[in-house]
Protein backbone atom coordinates (compact mmCIF):
# COMPACT_ATOMS: atom_id res chain seq x y z
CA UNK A 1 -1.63 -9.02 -7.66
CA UNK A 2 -3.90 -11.93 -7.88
CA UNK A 3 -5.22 -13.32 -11.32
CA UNK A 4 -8.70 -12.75 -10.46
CA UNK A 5 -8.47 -9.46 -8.62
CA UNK A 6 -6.29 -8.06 -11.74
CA UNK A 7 -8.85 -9.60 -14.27
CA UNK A 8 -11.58 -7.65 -12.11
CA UNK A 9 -10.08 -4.50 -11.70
CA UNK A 10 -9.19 -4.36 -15.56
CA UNK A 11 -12.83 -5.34 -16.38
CA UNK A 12 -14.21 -2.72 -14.71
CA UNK A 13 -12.02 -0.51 -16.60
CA UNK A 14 -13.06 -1.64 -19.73
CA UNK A 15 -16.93 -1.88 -19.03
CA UNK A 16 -16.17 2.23 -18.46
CA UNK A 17 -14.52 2.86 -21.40
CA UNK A 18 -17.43 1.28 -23.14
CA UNK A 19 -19.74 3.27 -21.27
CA UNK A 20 -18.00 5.98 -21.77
CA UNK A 21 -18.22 5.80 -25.58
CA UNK A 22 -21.66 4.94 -25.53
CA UNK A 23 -22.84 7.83 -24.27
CA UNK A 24 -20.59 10.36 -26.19
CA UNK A 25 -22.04 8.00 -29.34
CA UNK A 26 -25.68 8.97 -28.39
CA UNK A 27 -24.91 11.92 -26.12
CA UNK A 28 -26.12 10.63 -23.23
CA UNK A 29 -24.15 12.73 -21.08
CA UNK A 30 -25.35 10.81 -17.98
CA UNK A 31 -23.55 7.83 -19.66
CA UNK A 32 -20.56 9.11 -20.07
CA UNK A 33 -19.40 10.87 -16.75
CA UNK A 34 -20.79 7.12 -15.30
CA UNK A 35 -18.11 5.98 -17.81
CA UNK A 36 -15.56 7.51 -16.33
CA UNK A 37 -16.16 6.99 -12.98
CA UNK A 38 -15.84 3.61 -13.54
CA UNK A 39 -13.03 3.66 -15.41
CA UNK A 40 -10.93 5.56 -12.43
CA UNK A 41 -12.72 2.93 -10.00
CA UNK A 42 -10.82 0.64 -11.64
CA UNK A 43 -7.83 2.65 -12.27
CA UNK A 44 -7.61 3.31 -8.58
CA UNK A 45 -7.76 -0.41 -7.34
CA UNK A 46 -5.18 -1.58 -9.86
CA UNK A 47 -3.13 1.03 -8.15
CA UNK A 48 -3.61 0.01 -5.08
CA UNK A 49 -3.18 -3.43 -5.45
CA UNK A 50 0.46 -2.57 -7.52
CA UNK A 51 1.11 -0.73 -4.20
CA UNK A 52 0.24 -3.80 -1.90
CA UNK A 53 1.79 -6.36 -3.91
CA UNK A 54 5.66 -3.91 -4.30
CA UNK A 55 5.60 -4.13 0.00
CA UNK A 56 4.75 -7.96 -0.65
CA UNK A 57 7.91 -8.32 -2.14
């Protein structure tokens, strides 16, 4: 996986989890399913790019 792409994909990941406990903070339950999405965006590419780089190699 490339540097930037990996850097990306965890970022996003981490800009849900803090979402995500933002909103359960001030129960802004809006905020937190956003949260989560975002955090299995992110999930989900890293996956996929672990898939693409194992038939890389």
């Amino acid at each position: 996986m490339g540097a930037g792409k990996k850097m990306k994909h965890a970022a996003e990941t981490a800009k849900g989890k803090a979402k995500e406990a933002t909103g359960k903070a001030t129960g802004n339950e809006s905020l937190t399913l956003k949260g989560k999405a975002e955090q299995v965006k992110g999930d989900s590419m890293q996956a996929g790019q672990k898939a693409k780089d194992a038939f890389k190699h």
